[in-house]
Structure formats: structure tokens, C-alpha cells
N, C-alpha and C. Protein backbone atom coordinates (compact mmCIF):
# COMPACT_ATOMS: atom_id res chain seq x y z
N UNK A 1 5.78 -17.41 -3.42
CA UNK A 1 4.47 -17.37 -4.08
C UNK A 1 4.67 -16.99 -5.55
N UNK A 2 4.23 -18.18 -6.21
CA UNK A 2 4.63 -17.47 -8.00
C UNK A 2 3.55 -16.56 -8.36
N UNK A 3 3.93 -15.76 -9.29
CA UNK A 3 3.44 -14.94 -9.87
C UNK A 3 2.83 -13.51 -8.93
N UNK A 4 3.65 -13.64 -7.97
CA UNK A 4 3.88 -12.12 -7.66
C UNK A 4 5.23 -11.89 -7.49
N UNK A 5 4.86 -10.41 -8.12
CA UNK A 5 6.52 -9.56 -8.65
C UNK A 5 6.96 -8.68 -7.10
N UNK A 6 8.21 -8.96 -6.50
CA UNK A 6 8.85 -8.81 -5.87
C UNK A 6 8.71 -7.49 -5.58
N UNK A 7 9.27 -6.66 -7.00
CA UNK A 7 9.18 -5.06 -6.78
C UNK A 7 7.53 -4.81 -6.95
N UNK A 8 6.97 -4.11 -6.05
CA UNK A 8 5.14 -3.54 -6.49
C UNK A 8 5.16 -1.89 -7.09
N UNK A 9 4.31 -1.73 -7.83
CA UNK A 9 4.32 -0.76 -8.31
C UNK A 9 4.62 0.20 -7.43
N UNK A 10 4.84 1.74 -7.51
CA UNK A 10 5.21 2.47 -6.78
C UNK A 10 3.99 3.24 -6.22
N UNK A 11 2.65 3.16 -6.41
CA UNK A 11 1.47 4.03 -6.57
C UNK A 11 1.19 2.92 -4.86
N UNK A 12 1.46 1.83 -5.43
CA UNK A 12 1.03 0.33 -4.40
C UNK A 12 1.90 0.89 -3.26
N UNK A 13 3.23 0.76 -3.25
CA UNK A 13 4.09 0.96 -2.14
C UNK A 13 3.44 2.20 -1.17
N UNK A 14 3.86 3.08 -1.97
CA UNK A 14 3.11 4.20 -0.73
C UNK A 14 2.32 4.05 -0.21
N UNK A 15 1.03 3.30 -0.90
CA UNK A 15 -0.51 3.30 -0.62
C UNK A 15 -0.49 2.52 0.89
N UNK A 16 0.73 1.39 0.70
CA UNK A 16 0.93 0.39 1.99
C UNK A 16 1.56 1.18 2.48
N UNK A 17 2.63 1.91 2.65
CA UNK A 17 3.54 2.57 3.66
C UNK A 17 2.66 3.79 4.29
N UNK A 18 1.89 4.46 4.05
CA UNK A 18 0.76 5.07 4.55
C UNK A 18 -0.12 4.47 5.15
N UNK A 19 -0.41 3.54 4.99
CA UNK A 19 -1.75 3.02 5.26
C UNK A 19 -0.88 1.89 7.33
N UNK A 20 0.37 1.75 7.13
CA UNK A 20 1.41 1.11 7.94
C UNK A 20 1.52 2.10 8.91
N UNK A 21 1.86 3.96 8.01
CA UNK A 21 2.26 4.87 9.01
C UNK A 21 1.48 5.45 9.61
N UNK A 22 -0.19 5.87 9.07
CA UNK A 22 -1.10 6.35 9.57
C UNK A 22 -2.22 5.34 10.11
N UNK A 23 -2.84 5.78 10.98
CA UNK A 23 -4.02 4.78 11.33
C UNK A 23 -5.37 4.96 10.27
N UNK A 24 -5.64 3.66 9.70
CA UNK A 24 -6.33 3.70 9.22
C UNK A 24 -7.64 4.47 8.98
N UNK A 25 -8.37 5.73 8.06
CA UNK A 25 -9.17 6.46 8.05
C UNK A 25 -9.81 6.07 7.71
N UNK A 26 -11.27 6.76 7.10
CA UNK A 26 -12.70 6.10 6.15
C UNK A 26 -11.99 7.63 5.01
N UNK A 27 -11.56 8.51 5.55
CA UNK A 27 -11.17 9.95 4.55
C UNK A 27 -10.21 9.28 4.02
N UNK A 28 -9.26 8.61 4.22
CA UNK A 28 -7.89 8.37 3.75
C UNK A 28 -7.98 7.17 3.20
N UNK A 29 -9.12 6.48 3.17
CA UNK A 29 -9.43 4.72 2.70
C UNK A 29 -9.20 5.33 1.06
N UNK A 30 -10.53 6.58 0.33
CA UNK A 30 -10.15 6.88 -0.77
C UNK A 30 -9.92 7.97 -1.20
């Protein structure tokens, strides 16, 4: 897919690796 960058910001990564490790909240959405 062009024009997305391989590495994602680091704020992004966690936000997905949390969102992967915990079950999704409505507290933890923001």
C-alpha cells in the first residue's frame, strides 16, 4: 500500500498494542 510508512509513530504503536492487549474499554477508548 503506497504511502504508508512501514515504521508508525510510536504514540500509534502502543495505542494498537494496548488496544490488541486489553479488551477494548469506553474509559480506555480516550
Amino acid at each position: 500500500m503506497p504511502g504508508v510508512p512501514r515504521v508508525l509513530p510510536q504514540p500509534a504503536v502502543v495505542k494498537v498494542a494496548r488496544t490488541l492487549r486489553a479488551p477494548v474499554r469506553p474509559e480506555g477508548a480516550h
